[in-house]
C-alpha atoms as a PDB file:
ATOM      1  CA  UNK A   1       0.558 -16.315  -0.342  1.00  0.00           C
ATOM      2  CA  UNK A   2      -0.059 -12.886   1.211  1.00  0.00           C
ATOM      3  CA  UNK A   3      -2.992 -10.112   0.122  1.00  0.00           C
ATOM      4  CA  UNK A   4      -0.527  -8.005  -1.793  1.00  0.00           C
ATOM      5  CA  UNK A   5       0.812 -11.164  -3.673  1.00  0.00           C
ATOM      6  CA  UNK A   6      -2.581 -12.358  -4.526  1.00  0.00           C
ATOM      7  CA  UNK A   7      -3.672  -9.109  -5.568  1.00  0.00           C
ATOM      8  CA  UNK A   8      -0.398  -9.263  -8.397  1.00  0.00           C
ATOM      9  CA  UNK A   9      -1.071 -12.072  -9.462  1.00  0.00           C
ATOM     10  CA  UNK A  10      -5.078 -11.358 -10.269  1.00  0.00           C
ATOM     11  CA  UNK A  11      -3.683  -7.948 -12.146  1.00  0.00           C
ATOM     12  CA  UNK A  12      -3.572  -9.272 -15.509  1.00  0.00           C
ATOM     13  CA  UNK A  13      -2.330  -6.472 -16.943  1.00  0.00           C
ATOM     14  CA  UNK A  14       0.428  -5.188 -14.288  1.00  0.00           C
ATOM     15  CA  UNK A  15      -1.268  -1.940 -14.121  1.00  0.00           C
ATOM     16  CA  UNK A  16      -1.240  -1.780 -10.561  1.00  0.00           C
ATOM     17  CA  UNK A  17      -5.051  -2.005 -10.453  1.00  0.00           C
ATOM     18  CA  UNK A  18      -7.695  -4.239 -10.866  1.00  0.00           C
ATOM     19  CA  UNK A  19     -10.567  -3.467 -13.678  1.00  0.00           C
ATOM     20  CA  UNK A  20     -14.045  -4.909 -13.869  1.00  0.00           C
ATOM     21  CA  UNK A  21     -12.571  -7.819 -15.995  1.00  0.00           C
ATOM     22  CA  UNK A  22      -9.651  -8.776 -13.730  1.00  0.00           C
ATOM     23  CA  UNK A  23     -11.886  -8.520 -10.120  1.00  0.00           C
ATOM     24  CA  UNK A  24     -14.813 -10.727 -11.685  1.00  0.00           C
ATOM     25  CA  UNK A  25     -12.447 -13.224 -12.744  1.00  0.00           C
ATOM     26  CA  UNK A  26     -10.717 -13.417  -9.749  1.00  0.00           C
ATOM     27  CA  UNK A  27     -13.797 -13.452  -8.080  1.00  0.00           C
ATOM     28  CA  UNK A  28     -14.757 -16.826  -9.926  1.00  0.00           C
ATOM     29  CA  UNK A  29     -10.827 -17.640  -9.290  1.00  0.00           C
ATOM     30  CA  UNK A  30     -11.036 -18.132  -5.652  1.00  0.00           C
ATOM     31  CA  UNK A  31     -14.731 -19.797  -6.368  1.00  0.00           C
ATOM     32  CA  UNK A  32     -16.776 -17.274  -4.378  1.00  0.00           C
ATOM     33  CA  UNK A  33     -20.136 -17.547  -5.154  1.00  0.00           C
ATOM     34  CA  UNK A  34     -21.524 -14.057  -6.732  1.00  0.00           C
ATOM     35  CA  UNK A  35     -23.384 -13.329 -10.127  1.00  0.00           C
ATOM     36  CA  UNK A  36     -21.681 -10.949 -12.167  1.00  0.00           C
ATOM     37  CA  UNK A  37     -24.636  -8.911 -11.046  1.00  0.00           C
ATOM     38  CA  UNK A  38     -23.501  -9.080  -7.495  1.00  0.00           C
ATOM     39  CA  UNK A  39     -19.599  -9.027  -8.617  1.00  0.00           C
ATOM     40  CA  UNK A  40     -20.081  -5.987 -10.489  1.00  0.00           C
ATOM     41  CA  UNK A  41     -22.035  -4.358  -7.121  1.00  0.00           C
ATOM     42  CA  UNK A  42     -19.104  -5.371  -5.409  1.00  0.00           C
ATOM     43  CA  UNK A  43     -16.154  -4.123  -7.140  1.00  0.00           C
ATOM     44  CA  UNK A  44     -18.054  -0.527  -7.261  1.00  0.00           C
ATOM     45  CA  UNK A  45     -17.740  -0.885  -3.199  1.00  0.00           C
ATOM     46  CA  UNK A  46     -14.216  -1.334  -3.343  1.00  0.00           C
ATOM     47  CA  UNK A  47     -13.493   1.108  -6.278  1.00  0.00           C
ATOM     48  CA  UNK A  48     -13.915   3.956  -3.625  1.00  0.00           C
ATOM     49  CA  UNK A  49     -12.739   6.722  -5.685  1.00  0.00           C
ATOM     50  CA  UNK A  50     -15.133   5.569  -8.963  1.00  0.00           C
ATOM     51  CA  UNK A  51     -12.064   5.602 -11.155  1.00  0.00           C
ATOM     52  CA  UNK A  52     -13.257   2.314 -13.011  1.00  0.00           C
ATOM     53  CA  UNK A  53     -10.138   0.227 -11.507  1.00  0.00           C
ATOM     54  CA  UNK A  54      -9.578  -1.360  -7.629  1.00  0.00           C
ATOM     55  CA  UNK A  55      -5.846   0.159  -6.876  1.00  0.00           C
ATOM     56  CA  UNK A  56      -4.379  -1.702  -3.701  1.00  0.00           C
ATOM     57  CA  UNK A  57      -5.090   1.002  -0.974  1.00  0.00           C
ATOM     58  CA  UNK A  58      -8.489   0.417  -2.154  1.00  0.00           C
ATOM     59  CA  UNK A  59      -8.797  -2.756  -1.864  1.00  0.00           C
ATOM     60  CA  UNK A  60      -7.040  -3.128   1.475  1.00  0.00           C
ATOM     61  CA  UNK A  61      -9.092   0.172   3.159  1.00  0.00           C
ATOM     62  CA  UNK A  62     -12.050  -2.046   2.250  1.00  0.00           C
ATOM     63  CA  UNK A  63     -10.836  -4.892   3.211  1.00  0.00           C
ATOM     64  CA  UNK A  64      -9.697  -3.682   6.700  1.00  0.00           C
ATOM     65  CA  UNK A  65     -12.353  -0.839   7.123  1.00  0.00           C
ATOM     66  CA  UNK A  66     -11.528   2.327   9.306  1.00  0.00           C
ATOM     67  CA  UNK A  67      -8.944   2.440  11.534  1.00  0.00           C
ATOM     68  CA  UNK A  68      -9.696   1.976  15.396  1.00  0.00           C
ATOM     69  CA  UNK A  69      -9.333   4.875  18.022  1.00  0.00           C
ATOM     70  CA  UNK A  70      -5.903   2.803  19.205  1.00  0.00           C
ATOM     71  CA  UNK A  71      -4.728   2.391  15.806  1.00  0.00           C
ATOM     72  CA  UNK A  72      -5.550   6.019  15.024  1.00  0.00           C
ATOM     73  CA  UNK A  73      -3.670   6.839  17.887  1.00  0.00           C
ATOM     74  CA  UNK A  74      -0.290   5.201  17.220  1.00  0.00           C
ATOM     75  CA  UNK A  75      -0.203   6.265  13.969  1.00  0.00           C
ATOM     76  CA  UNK A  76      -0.423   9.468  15.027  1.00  0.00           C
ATOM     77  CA  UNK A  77       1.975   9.035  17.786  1.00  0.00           C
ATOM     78  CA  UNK A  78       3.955   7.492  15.347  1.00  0.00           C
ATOM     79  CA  UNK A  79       4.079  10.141  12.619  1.00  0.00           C
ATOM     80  CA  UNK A  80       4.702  12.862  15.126  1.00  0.00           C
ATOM     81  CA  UNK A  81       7.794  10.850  16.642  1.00  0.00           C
ATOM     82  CA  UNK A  82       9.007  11.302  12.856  1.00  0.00           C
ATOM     83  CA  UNK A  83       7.550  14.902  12.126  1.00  0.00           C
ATOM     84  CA  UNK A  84      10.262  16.727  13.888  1.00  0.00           C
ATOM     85  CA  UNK A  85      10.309  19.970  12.491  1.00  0.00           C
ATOM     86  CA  UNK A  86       6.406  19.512  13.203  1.00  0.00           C
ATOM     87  CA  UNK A  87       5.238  20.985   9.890  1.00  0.00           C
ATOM     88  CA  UNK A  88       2.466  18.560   9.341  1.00  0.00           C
ATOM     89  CA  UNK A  89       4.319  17.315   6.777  1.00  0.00           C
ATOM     90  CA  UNK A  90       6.768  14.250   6.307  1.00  0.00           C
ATOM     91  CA  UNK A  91      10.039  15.447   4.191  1.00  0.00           C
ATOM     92  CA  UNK A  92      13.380  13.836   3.820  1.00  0.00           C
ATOM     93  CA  UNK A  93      15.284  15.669   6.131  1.00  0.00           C
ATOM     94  CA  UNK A  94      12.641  14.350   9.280  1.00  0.00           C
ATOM     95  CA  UNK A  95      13.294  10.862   7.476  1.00  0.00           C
ATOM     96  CA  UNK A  96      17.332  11.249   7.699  1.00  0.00           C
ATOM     97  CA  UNK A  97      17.294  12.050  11.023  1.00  0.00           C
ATOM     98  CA  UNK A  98      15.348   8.701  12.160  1.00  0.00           C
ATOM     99  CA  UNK A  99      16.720   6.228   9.222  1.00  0.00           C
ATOM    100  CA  UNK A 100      20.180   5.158   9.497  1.00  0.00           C
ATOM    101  CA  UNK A 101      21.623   3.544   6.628  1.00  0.00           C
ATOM    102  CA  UNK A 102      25.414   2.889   8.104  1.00  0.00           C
ATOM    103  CA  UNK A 103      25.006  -0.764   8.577  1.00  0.00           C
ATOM    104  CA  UNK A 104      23.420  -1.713   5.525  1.00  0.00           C
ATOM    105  CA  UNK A 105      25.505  -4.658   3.756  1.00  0.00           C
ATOM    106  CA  UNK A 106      25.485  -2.643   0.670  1.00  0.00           C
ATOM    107  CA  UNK A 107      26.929   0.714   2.159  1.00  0.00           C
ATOM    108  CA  UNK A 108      29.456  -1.618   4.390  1.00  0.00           C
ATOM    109  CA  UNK A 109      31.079  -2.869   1.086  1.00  0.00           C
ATOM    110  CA  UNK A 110      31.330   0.937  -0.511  1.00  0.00           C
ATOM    111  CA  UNK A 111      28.802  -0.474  -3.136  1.00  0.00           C
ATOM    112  CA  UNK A 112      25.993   2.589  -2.350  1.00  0.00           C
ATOM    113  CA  UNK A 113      26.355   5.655   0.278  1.00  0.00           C
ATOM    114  CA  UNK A 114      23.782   5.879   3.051  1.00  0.00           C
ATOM    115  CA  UNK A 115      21.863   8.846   0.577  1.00  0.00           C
ATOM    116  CA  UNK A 116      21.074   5.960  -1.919  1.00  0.00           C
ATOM    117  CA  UNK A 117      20.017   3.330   0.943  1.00  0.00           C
ATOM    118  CA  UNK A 118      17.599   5.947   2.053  1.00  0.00           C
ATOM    119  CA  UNK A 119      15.994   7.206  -1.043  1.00  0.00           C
ATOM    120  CA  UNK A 120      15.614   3.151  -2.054  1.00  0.00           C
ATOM    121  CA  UNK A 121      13.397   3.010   1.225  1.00  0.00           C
ATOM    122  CA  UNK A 122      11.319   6.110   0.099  1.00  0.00           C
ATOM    123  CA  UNK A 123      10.735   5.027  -3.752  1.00  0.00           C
END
């Protein structure tokens, strides 16, 4: 199973987030060997924003740590490739111009237009 599965599945409550409850049980889950004591010290590492609950950014920009000078780097590269009115900012219009929707089986059969293919891949 991948991360983001795993982290689903430990979510008890579908909230999108993992409480105290949820991360110390799926700490004992996967059998990793920490007291609640050290549990507890954990999850407060990987709550970053001390909001009581471990959202998935969270837990993956813990998991992964900071971003390398290369990685840094391409996503910038990246982002400005996309940016092309070069506001800083990422809007729909800088999307439409790199995201084509034409071939998509569901715009092929006159089922959706290109518009709803594109704002699918933003929500």
């Amino acid at each position: 199973f991948g991360l983001q599965r795993q982290f689903k599945i430990v979510d008890d409550d579908r909230s999108r987030d993992l409480n105290l409850y949820e991360f110390k049980k799926a700490v004992k889950d996967y059998r990793l060997k920490f007291s609640d004591e050290q549990s507890a010290g954990l999850f407060k590492i990987f709550d970053r924003d001390a909001s009581g609950a471990i959202d998935y950014d969270e837990f993956l920009r813990t998991i992964r740590g900071p971003m390398n000078k290369f990685r840094v780097n391409l996503a910038l590269r990246a982002f400005n490739s996309l940016d092309k009115d070069q506001s800083g900012c990422l809007d729909i219009d800088d999307i439409k111009g790199v995201y084509d929707a034409s071939n998509h089986p569901a715009v092929l059969q006159g089922k959706k237009t290109e518009d709803d293919i594109l704002e699918e891949f933003l929500d």
